[in-house]
N, C-alpha and C. Protein backbone atom coordinates (compact mmCIF):
# COMPACT_ATOMS: atom_id res chain seq x y z
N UNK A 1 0.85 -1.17 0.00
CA UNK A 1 0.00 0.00 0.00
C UNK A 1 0.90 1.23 0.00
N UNK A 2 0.32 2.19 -1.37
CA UNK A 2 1.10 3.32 -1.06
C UNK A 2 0.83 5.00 -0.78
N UNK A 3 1.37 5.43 -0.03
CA UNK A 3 0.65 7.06 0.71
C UNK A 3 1.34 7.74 -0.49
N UNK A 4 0.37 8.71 -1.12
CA UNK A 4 0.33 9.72 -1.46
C UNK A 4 1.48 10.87 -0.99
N UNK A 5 2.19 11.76 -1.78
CA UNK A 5 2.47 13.06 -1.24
C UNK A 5 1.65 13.87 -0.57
N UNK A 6 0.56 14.00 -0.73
CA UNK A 6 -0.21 14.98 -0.32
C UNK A 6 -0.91 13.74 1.02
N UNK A 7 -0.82 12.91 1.17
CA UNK A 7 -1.40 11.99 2.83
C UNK A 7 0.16 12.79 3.69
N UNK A 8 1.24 12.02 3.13
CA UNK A 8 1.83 12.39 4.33
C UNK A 8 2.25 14.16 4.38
N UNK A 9 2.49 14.84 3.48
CA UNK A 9 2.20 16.28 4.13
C UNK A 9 1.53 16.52 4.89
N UNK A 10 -0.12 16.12 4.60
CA UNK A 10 -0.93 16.53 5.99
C UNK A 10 -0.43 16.22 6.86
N UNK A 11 -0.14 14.72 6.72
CA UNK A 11 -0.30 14.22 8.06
C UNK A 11 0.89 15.15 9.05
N UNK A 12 1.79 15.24 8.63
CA UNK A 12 2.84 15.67 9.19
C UNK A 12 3.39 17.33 9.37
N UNK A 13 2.02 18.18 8.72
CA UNK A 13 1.65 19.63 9.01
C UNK A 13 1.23 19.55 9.83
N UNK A 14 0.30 18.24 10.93
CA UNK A 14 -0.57 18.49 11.66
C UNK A 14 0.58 18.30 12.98
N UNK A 15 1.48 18.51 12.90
CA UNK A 15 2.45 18.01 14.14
C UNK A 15 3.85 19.21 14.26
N UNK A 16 2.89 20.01 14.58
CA UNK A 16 4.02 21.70 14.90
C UNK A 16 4.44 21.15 16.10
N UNK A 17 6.15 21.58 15.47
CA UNK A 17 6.94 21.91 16.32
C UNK A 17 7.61 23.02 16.58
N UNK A 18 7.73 23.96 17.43
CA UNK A 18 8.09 25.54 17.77
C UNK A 18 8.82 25.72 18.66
N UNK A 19 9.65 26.54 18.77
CA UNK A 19 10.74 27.22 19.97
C UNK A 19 10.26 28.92 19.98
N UNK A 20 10.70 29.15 21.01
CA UNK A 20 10.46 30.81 21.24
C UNK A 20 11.89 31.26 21.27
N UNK A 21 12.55 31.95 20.40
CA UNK A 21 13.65 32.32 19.89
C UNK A 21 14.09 33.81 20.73
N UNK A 22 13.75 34.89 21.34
CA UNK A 22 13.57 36.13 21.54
C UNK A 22 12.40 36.99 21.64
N UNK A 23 12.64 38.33 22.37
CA UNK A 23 11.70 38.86 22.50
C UNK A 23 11.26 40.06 22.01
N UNK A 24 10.49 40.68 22.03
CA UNK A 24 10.64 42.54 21.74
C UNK A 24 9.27 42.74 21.93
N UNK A 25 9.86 44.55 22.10
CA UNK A 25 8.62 45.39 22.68
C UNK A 25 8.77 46.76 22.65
N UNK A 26 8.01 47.52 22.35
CA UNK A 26 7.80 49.17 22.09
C UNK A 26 9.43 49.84 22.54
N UNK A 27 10.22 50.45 21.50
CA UNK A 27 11.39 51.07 21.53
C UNK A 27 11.15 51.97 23.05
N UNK A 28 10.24 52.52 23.43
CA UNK A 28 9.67 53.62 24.34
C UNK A 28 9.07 53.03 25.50
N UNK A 29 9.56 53.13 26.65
CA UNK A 29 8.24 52.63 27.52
C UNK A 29 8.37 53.61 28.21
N UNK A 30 7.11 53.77 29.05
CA UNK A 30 6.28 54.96 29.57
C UNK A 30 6.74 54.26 31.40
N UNK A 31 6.75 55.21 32.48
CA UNK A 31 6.39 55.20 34.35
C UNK A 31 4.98 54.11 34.12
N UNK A 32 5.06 52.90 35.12
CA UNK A 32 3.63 52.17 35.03
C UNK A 32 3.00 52.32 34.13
N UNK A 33 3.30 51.75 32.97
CA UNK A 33 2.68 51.65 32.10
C UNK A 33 2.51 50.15 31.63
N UNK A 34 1.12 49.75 30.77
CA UNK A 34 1.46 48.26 30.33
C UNK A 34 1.72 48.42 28.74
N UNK A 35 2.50 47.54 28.36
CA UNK A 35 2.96 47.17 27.13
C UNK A 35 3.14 46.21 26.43
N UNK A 36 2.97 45.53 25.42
CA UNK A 36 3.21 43.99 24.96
C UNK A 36 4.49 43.88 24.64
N UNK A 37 4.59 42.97 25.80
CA UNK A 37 5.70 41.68 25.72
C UNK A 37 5.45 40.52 24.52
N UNK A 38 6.07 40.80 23.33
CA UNK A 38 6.00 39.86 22.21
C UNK A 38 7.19 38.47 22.64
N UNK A 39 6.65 37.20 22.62
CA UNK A 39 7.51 36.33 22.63
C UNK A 39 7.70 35.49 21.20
N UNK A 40 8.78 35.82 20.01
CA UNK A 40 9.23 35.58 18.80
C UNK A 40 9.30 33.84 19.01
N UNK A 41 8.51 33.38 17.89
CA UNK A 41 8.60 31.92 18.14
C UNK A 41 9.40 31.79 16.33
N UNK A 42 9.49 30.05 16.14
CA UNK A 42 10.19 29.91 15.19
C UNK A 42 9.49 28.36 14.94
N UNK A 43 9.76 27.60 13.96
CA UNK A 43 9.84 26.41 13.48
C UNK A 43 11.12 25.62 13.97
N UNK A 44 10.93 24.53 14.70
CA UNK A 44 11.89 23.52 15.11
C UNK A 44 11.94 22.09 14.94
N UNK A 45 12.58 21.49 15.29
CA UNK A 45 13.03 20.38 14.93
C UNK A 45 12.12 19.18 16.12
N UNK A 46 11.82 19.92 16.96
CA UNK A 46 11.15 18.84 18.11
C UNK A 46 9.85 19.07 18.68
N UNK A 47 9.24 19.23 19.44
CA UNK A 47 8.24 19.53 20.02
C UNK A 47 8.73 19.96 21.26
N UNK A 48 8.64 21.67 21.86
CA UNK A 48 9.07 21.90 22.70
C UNK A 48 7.75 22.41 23.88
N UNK A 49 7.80 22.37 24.97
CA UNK A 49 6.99 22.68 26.14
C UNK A 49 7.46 23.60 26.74
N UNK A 50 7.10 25.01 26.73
CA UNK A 50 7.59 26.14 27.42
C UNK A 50 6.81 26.11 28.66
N UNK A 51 6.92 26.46 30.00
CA UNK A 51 6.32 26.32 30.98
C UNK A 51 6.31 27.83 31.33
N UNK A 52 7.44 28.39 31.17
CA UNK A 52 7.13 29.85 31.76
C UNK A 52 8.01 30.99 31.48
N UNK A 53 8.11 31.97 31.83
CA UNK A 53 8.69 33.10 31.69
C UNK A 53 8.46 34.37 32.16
N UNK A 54 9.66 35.02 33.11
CA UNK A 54 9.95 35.58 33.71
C UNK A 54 10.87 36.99 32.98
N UNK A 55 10.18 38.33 33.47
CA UNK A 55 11.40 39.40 33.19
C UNK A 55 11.12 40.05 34.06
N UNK A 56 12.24 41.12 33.55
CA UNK A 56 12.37 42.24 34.99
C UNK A 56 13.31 43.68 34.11
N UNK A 57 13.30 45.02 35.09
CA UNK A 57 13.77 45.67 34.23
C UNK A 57 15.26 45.92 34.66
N UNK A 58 16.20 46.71 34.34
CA UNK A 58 17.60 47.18 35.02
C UNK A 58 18.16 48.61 34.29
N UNK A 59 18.76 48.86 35.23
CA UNK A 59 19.64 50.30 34.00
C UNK A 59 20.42 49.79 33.59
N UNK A 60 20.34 50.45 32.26
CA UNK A 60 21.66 49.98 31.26
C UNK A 60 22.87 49.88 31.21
N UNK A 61 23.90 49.35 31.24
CA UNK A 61 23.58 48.47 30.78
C UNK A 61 22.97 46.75 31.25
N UNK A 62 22.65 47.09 32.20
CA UNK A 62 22.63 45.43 33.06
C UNK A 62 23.10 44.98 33.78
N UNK A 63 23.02 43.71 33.92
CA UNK A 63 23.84 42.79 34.33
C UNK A 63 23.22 41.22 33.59
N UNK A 64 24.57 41.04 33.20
CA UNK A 64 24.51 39.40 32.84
C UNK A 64 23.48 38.39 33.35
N UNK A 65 22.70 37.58 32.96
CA UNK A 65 21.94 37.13 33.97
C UNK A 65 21.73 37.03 34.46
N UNK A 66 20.60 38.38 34.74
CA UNK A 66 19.70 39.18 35.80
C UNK A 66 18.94 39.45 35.40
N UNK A 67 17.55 39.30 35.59
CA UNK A 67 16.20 40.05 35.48
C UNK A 67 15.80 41.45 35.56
N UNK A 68 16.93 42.06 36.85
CA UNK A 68 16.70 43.37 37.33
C UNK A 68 15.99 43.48 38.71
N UNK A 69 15.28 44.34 38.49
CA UNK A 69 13.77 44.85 39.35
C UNK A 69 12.39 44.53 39.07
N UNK A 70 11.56 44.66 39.93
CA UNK A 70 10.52 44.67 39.41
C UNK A 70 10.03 43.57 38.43
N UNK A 71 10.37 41.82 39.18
CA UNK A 71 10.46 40.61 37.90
C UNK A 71 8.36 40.70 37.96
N UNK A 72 8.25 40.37 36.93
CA UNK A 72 7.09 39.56 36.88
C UNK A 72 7.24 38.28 36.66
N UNK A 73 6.00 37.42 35.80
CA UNK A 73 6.21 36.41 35.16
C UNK A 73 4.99 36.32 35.01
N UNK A 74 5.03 35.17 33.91
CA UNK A 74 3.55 34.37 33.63
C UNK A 74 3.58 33.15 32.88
N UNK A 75 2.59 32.15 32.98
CA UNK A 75 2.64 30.76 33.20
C UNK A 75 2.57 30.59 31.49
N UNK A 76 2.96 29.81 30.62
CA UNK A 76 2.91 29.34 29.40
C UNK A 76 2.09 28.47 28.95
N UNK A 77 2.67 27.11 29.23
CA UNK A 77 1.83 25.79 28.90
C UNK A 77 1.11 25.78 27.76
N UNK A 78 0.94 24.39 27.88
CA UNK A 78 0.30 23.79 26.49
C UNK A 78 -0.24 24.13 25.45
N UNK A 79 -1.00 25.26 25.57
CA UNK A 79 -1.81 26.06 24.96
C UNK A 79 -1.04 27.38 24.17
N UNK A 80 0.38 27.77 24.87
CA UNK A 80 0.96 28.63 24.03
C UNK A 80 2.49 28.04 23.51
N UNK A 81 2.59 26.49 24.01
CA UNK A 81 3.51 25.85 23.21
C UNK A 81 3.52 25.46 22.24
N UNK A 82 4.62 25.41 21.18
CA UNK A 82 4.60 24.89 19.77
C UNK A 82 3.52 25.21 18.86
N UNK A 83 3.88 26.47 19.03
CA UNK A 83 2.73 27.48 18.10
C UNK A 83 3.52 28.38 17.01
N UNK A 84 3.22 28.61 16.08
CA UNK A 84 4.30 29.22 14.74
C UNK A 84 3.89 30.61 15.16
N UNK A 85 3.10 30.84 15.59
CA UNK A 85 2.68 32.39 15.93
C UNK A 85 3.52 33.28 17.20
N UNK A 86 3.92 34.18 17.09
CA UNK A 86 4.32 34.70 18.42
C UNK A 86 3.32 35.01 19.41
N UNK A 87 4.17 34.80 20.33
CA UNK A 87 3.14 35.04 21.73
C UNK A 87 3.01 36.60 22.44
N UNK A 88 1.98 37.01 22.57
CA UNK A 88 1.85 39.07 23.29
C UNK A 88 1.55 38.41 24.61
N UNK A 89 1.71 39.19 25.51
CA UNK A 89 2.01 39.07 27.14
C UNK A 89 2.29 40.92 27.33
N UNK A 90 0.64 41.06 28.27
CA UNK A 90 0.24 42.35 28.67
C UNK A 90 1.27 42.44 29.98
N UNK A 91 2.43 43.09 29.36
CA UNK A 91 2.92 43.29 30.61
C UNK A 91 3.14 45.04 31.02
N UNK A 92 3.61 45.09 32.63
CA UNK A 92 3.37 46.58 33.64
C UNK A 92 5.17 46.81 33.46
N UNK A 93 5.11 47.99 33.29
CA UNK A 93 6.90 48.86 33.59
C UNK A 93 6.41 49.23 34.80
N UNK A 94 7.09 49.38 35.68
CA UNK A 94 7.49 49.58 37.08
C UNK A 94 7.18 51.17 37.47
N UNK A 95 6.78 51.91 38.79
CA UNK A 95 6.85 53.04 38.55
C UNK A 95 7.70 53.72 39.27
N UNK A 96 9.01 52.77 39.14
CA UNK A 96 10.47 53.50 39.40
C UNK A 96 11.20 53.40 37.98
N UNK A 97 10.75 53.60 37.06
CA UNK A 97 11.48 52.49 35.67
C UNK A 97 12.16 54.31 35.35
N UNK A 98 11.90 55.07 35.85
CA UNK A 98 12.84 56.33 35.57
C UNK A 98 13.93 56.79 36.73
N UNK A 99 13.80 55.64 37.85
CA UNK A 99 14.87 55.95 38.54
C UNK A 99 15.79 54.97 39.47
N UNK A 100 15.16 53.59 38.29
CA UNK A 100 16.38 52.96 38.44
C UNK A 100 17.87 52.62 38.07
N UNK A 101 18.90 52.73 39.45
CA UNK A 101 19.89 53.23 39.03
C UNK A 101 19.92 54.03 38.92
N UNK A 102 19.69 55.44 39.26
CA UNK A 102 20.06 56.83 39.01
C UNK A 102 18.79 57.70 38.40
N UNK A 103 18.72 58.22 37.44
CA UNK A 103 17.83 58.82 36.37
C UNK A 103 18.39 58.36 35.09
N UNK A 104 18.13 56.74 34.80
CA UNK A 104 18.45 56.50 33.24
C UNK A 104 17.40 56.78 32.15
N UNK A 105 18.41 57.14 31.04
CA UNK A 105 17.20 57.17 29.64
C UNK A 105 17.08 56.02 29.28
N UNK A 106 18.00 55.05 29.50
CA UNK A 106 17.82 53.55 28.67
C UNK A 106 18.01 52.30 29.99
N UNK A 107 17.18 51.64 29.76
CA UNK A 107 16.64 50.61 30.60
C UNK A 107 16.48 49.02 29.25
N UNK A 108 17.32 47.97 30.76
CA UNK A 108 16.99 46.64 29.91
C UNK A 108 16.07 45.99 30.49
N UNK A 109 15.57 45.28 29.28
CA UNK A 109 14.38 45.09 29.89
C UNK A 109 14.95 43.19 29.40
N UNK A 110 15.14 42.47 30.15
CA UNK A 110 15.82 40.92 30.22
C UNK A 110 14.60 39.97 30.33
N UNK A 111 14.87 38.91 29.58
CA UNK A 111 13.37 37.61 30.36
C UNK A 111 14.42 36.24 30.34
N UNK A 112 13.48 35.15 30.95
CA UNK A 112 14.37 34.26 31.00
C UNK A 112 13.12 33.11 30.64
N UNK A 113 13.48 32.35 30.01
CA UNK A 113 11.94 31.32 29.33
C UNK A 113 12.58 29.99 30.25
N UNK A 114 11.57 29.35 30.78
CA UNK A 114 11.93 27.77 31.32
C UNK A 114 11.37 26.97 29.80
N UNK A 115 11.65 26.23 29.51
CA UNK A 115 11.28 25.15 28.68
C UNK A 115 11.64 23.92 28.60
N UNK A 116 11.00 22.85 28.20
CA UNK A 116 11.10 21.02 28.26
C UNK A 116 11.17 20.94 26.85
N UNK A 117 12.40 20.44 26.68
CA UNK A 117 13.01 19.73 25.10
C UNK A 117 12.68 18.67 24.68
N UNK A 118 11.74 18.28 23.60
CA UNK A 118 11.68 17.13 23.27
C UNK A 118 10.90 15.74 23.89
N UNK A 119 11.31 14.58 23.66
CA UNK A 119 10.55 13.55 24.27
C UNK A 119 10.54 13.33 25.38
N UNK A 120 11.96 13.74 25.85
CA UNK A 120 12.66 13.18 27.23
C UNK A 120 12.61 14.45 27.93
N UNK A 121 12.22 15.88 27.74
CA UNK A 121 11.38 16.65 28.76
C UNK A 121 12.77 17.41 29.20
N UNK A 122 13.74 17.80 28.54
CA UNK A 122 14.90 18.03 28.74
C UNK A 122 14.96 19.73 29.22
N UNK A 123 15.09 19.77 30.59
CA UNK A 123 14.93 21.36 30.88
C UNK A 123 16.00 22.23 30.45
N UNK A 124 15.14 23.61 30.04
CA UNK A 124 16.41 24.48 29.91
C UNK A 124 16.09 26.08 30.29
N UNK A 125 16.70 26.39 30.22
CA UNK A 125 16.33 28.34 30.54
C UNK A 125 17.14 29.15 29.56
N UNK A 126 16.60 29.75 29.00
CA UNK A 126 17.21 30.66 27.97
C UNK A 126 16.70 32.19 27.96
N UNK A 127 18.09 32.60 27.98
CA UNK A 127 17.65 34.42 28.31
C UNK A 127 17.94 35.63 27.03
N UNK A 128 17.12 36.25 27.17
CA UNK A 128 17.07 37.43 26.12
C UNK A 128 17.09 38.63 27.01
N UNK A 129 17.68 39.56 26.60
CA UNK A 129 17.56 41.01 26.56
C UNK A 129 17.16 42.05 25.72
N UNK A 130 16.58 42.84 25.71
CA UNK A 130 16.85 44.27 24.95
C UNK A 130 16.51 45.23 25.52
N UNK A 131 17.24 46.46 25.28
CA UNK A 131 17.67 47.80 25.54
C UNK A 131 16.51 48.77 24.89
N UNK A 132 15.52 49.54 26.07
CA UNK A 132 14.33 50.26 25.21
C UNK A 132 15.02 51.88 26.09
N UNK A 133 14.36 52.54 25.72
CA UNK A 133 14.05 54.11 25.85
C UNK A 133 13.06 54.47 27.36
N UNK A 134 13.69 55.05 28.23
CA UNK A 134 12.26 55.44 28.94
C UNK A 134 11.85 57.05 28.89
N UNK A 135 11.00 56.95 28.42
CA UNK A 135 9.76 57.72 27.94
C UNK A 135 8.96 58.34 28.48
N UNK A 136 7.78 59.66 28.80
CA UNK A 136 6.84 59.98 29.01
C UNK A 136 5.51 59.05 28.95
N UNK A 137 5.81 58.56 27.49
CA UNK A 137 4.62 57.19 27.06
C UNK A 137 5.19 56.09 26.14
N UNK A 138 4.73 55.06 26.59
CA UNK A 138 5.10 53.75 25.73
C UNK A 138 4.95 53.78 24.25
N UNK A 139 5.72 53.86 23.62
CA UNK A 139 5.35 53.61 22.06
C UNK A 139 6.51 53.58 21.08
N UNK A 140 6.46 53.54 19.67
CA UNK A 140 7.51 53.87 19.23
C UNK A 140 7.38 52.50 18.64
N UNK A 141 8.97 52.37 17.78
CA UNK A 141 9.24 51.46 17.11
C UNK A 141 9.19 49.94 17.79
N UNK A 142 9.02 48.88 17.54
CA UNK A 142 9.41 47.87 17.94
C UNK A 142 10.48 47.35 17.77
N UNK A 143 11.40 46.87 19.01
CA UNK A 143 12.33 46.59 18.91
C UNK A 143 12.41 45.15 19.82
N UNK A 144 13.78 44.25 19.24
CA UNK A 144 13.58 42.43 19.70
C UNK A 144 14.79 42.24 19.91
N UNK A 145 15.33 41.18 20.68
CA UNK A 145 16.68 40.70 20.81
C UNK A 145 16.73 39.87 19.42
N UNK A 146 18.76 40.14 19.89
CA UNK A 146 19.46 39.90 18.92
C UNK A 146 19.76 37.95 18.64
N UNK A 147 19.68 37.72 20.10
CA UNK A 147 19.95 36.42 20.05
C UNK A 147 19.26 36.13 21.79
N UNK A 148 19.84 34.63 21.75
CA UNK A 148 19.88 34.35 23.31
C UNK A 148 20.74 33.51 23.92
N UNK A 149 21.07 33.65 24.94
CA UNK A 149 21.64 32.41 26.11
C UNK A 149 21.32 31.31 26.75
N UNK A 150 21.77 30.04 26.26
CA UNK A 150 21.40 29.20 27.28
C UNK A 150 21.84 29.01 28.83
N UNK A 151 20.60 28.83 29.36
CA UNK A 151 21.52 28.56 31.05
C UNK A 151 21.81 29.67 31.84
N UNK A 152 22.67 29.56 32.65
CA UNK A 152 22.68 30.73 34.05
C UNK A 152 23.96 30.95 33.79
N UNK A 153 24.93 30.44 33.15
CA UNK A 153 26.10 30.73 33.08
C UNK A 153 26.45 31.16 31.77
N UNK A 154 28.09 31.22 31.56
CA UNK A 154 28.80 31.66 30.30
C UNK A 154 28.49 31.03 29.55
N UNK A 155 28.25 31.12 28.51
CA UNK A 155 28.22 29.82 27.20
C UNK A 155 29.64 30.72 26.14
């Protein structure tokens, strides 16, 4: 018996697999203000399970894996794993975000994603940053990290 091209395409469109690659969000953010937290997903090789994700803000330039101040977070799961679409997450700027660290104009704004790799559920944490503007009001260009880090340490 023989399958068709077009049987096994379906069949095997119907089985997304996705990673969340980076993040970005309004070049500008505003004192307590909320803003979308975009989480950049991609096409992968496995089926991945994101469980969660955490940011926070800092003056610029940072620190190396650190969240900052002011962490939030919010829960992921099943429902926003292995999805080709990026993920928005209503998130709050802080209403010290103009005087942390001093009186900065530029603030990082860092997250850190938990996620389960594959069959065998393989944990990992991977962190993004990017560098926005603080502002009167949230808006402006959108801007996303460049890349990310695995883990808590050097890579």
């Amino acid at each position: 018996m023989r399958f068709s091209t077009l049987t096994i395409t379906l069949a095997t469109a119907t089985l997304t697999a996705a990673r969340i690659i980076g993040i970005a969000a309004p070049a500008t953010l505003g004192v307590n203000s909320t803003f979308p937290l975009t989480l950049i997903t991609e096409d992968y090789i496995q089926a991945v399970y994101d469980v969660s994700v955490a940011w926070g803000f800092s003056a610029a330039p940072g620190h190396l894996y650190s969240l900052g101040e002011d962490t939030q977070s919010a829960y992921l799961g099943p429902s926003k794993s292995n999805i080709l679409t990026n993920i928005t997450i209503d998130a709050k700027t802080p209403e010290n975000l103009d005087s942390l660290g001093g009186k900065p104009e530029k603030v990082v704004l860092a997250a850190s994603l938990f996620s389960l790799y594959g069959v065998s559920q393989g944990p990992t944490v991977a962190n993004f940053n990017i560098t926005v503007n603080v502002g009167s009001v949230t808006g402006g260009p959108i801007v996303r990290s460049d890349d990310f880090v695995w883990g808590t340490g050097q890579c």
